[in-house]
C-alpha atoms as a PDB file:
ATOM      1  CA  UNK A   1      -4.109 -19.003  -7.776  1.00  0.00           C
ATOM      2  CA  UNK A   2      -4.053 -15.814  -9.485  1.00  0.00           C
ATOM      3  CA  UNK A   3      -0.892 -14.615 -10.717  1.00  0.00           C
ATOM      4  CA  UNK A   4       0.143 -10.455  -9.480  1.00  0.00           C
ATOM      5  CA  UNK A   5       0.184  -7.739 -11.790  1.00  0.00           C
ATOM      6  CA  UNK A   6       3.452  -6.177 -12.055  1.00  0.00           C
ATOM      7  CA  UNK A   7       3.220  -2.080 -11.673  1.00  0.00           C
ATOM      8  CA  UNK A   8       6.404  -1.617 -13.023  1.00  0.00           C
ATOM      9  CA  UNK A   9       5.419  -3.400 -16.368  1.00  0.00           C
ATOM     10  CA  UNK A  10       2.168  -1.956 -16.445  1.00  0.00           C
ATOM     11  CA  UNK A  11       3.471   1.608 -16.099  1.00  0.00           C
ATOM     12  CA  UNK A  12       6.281   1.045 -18.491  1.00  0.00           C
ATOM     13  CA  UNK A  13       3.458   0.030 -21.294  1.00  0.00           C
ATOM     14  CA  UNK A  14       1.434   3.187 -20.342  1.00  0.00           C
ATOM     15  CA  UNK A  15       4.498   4.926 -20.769  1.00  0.00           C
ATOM     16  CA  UNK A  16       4.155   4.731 -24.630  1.00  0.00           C
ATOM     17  CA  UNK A  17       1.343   7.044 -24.324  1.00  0.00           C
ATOM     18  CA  UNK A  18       2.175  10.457 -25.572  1.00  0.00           C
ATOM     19  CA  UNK A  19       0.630  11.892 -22.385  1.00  0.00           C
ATOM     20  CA  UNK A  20       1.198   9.496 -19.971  1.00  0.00           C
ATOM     21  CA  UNK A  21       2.111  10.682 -16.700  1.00  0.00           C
ATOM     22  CA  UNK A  22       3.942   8.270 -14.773  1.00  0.00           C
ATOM     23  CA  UNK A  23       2.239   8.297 -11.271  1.00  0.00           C
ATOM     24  CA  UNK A  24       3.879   5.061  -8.777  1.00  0.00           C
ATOM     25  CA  UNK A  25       1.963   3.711  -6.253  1.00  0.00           C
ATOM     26  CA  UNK A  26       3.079   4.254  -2.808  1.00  0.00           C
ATOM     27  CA  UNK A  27       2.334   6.029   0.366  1.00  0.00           C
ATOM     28  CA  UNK A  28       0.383   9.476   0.369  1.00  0.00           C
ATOM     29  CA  UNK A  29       0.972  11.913   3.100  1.00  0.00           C
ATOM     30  CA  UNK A  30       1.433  15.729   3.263  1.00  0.00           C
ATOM     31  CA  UNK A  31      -1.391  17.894   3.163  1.00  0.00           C
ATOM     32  CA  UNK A  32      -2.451  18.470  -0.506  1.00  0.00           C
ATOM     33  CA  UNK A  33      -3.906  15.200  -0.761  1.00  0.00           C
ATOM     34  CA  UNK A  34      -3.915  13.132   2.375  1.00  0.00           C
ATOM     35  CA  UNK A  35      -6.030  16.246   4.454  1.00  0.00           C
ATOM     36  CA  UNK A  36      -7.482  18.795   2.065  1.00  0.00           C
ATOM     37  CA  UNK A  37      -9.715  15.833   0.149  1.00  0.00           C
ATOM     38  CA  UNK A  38     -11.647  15.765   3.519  1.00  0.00           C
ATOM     39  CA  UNK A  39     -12.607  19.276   3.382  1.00  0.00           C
ATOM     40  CA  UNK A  40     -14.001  19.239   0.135  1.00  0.00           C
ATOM     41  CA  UNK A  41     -15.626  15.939   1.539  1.00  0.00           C
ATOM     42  CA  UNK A  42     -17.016  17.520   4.152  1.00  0.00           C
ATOM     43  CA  UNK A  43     -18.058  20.759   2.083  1.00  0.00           C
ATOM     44  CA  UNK A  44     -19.687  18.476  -0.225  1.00  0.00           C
ATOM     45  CA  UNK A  45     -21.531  16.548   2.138  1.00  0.00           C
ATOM     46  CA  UNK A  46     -22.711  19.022   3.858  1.00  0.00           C
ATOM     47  CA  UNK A  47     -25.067  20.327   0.629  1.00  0.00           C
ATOM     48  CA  UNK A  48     -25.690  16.905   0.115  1.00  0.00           C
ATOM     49  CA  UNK A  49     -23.439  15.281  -1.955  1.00  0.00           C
ATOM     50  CA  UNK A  50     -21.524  12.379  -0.784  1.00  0.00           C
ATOM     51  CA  UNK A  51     -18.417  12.270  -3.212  1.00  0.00           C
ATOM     52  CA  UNK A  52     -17.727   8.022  -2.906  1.00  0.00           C
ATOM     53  CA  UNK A  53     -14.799   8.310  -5.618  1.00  0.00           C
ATOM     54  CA  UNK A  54     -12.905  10.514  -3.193  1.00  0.00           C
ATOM     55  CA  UNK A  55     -13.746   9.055  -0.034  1.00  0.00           C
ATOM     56  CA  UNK A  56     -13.099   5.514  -1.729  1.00  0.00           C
ATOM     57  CA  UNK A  57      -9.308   6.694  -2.595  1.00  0.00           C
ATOM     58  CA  UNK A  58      -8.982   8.624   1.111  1.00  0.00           C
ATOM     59  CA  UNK A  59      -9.893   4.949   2.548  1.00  0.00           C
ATOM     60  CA  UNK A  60      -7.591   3.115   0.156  1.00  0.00           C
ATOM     61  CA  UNK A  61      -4.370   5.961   0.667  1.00  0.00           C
ATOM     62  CA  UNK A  62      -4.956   5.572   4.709  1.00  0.00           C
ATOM     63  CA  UNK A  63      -4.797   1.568   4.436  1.00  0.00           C
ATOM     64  CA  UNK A  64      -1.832   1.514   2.348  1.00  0.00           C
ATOM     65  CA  UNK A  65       0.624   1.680   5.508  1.00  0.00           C
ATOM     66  CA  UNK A  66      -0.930  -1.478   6.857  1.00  0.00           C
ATOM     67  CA  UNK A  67      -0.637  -3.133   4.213  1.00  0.00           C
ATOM     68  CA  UNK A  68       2.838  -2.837   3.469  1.00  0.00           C
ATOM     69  CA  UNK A  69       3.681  -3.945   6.877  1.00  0.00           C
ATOM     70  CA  UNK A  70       1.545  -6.597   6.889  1.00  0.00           C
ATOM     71  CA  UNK A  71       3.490  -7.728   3.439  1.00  0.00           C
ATOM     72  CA  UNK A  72       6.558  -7.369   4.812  1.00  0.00           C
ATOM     73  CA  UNK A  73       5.352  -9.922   7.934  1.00  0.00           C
ATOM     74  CA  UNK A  74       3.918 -11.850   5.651  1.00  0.00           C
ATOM     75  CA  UNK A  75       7.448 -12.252   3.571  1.00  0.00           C
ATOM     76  CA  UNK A  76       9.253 -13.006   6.781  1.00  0.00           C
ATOM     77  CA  UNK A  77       7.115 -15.699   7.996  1.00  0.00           C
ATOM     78  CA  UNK A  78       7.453 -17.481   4.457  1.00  0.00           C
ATOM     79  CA  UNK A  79      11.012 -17.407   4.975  1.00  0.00           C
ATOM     80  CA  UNK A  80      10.398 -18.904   8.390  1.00  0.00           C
ATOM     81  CA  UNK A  81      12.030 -15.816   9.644  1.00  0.00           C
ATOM     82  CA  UNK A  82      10.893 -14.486  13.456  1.00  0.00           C
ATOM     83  CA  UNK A  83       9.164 -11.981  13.335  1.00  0.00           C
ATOM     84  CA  UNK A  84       8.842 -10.932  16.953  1.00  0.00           C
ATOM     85  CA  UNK A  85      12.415  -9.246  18.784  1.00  0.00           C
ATOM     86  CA  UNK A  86      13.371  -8.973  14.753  1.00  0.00           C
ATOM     87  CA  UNK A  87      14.679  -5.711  13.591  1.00  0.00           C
ATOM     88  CA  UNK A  88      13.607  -3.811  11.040  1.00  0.00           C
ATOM     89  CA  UNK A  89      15.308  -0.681   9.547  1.00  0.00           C
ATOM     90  CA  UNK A  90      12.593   1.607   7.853  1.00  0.00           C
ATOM     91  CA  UNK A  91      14.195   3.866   4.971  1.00  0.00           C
ATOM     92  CA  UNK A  92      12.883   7.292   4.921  1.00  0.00           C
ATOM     93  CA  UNK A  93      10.368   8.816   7.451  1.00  0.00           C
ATOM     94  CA  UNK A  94       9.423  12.158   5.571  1.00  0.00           C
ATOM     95  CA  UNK A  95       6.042  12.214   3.620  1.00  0.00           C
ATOM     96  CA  UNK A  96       7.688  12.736   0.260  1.00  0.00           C
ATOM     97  CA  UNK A  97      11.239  12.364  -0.950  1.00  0.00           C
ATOM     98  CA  UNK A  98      13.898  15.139  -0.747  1.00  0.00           C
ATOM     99  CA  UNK A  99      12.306  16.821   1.321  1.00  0.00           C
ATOM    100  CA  UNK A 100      12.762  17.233   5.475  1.00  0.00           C
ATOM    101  CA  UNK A 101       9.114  17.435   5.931  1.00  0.00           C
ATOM    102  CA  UNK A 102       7.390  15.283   8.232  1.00  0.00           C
ATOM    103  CA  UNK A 103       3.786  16.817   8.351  1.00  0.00           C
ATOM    104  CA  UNK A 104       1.042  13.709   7.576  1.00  0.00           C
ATOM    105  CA  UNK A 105       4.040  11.341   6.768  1.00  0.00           C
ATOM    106  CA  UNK A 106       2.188   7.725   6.709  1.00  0.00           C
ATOM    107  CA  UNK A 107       5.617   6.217   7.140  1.00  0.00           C
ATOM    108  CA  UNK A 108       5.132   6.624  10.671  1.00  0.00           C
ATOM    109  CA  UNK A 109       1.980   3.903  10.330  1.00  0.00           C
ATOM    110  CA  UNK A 110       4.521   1.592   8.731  1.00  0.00           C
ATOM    111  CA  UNK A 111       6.933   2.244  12.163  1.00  0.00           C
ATOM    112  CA  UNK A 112       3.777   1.578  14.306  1.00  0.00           C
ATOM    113  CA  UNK A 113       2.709  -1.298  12.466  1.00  0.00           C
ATOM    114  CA  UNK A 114       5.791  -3.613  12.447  1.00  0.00           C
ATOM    115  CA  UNK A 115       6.234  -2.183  16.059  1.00  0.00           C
ATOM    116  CA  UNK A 116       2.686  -4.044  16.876  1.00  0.00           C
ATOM    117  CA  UNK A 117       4.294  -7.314  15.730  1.00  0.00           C
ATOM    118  CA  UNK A 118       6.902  -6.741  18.619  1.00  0.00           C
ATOM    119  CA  UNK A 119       9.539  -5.839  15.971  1.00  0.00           C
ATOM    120  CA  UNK A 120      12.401  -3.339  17.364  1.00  0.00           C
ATOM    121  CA  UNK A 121      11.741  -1.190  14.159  1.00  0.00           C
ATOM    122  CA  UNK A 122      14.952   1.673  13.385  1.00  0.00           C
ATOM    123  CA  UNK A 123      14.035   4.347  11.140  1.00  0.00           C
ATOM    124  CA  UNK A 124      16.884   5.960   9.409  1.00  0.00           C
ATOM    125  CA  UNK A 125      16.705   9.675   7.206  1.00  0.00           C
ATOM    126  CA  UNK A 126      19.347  11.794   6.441  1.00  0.00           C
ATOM    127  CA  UNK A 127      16.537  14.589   5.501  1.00  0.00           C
ATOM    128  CA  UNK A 128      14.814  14.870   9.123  1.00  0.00           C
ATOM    129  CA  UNK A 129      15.616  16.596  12.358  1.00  0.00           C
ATOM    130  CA  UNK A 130      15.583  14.005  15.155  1.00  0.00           C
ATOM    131  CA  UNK A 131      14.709  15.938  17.719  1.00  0.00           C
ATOM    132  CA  UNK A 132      11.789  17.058  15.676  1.00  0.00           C
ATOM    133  CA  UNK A 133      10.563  13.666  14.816  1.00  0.00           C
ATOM    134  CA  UNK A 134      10.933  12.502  18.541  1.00  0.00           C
ATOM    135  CA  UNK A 135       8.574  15.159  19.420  1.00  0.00           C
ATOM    136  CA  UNK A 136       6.054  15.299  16.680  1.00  0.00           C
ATOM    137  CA  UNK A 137       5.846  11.114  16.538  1.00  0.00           C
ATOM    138  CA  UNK A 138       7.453  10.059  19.989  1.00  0.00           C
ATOM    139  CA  UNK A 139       9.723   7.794  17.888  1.00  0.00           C
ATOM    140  CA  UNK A 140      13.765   7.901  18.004  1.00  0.00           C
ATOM    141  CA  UNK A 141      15.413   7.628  14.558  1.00  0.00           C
ATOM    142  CA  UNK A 142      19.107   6.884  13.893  1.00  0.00           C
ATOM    143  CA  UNK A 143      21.266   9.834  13.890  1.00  0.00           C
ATOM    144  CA  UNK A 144      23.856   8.095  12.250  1.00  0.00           C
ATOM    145  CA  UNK A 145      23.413   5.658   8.509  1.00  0.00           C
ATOM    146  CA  UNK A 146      22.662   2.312   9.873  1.00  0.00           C
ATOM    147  CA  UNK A 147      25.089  -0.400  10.908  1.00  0.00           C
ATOM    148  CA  UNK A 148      25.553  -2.780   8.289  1.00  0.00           C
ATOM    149  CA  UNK A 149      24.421  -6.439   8.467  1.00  0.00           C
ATOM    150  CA  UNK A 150      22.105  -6.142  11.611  1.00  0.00           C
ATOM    151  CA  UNK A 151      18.429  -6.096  10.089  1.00  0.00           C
ATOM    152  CA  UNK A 152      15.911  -9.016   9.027  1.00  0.00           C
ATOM    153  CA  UNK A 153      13.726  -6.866   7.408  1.00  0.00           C
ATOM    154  CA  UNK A 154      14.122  -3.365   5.431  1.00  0.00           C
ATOM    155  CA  UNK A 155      11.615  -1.156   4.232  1.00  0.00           C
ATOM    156  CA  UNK A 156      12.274   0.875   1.765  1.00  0.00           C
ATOM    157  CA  UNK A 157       9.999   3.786   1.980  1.00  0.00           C
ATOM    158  CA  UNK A 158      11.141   7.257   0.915  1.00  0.00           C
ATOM    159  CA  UNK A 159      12.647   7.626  -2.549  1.00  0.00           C
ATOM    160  CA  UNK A 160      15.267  10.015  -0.999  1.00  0.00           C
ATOM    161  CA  UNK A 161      18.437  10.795  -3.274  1.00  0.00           C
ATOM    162  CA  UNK A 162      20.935   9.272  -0.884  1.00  0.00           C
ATOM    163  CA  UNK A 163      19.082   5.848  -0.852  1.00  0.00           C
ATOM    164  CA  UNK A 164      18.701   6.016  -4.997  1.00  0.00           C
ATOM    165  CA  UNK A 165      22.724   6.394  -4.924  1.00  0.00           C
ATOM    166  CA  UNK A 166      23.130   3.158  -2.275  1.00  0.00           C
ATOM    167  CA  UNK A 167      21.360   1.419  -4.774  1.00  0.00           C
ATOM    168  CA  UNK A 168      20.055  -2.300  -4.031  1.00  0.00           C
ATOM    169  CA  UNK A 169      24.004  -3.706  -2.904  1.00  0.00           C
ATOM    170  CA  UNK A 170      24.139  -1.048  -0.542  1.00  0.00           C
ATOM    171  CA  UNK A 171      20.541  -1.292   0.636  1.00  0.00           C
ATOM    172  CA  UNK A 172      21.245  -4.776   1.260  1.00  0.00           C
ATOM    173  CA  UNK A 173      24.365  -4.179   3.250  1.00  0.00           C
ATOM    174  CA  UNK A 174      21.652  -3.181   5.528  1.00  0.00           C
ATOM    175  CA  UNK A 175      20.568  -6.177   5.757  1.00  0.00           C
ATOM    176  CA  UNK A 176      21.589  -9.855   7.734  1.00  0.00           C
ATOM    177  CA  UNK A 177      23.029 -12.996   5.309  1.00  0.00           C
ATOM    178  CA  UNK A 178      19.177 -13.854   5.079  1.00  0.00           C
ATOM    179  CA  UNK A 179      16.790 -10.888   4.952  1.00  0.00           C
ATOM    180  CA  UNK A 180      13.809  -9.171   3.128  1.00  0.00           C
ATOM    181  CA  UNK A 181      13.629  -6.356   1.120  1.00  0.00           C
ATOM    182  CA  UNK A 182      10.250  -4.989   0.470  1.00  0.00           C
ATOM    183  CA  UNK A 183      10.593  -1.249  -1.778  1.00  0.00           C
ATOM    184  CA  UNK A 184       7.749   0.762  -1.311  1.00  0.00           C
ATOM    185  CA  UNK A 185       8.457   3.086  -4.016  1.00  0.00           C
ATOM    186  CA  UNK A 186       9.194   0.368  -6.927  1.00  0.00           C
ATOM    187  CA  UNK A 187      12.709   2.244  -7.028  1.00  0.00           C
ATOM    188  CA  UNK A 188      14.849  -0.961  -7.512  1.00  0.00           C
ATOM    189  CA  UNK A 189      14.381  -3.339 -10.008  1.00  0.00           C
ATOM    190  CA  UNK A 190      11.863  -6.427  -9.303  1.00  0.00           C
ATOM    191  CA  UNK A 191      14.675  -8.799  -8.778  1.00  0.00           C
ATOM    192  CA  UNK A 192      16.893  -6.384  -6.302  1.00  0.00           C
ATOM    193  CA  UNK A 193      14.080  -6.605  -3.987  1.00  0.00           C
ATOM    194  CA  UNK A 194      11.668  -9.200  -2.265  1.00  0.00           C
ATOM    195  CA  UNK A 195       8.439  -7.124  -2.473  1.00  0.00           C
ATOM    196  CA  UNK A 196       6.948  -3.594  -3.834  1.00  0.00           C
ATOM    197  CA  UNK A 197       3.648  -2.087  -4.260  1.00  0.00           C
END
């Protein structure tokens, strides 16, 4: 069995590069890089170039939702946990963090994801307009911060301010007595939760 890399520690060895920039895995949405890439793509292709090292991270970024709901199934089944008519609180539905924008967001793959597994799947952000996201996604998030207690599963997902200042005890508080954690962002430290990328 081969033993998992840790990002965190990797990063934090980079870090004692001079120039290191500190780039964290996660989800890519927006426009910059998770659209325009295909037009230069597509550009480049058509004068015959076929740019693999761009079209191999485009493939990667656009699998990254389903995998992260996939380990967060794959956490609750270890625990023995139900998976189907669970619920599952999503953190953060925007494509970046402090920010209301929901344009590209590939949190909303997460949401469809879990939702194939039969999950009831709540998405809480204190950044979005609901009626916005209803329309643009077809999905209902919480208007109000979650009830505390009432979720087998939490996802972690958007590095928003409010959920750095929760912190893992309140992100928890989210959760049922037994319940995974999985932070997408590697915000919390690698005990506070069950999983990251």
């Amino acid at each position: 069995m081969t033993k998992a890399i840790d990002i965190l520690q990797v990063l934090k060895a980079a870090g004692s590069k001079w120039n290191f920039l500190p780039f964290r895995p996660g989800l890519v949405g927006g426009h910059c890089i998770g659209v325009a890439p295909y037009y230069l793509t597509h550009k480049a292709q058509e004068i015959g170039y076929h740019p693999e090292v761009i079209l191999a991270g485009r493939r990667i970024d656009d699998s990254m939702a389903g995998y992260v709901a996939d380990e967060v199934i794959k956490l609750m089944t270890r625990r023995k946990m139900q998976v189907v008519d669970s619920k599952i609180l999503v953190l953060g539905l925007t494509f970046k963090e402090g920010c209301p924008d929901l344009r590209n967001t590939k949190v909303i793959d997460i949401v469809r994801e879990l939702t194939s597994y039969h999950a009831q799947v709540d998405i809480y952000d204190p950044w979005i307009d609901v009626a916005e996201a209803e329309h643009e996604y077809k999905v209902t998030p919480l208007a109000d911060k979650p009830q505390p207690a009432t979720y087998d599963a939490i996802v972690l997902a958007v590095a928003h301010p409010e959920f750095l200042q929760l912190g893992a005890a309140g992100i928890h508080a989210f959760g049922k007595n037994e319940h995974v954690l999985y932070d997408v962002k590697s915000l919390l430290g690698t005990t506070e939760s069950d999983g990251h990328l």
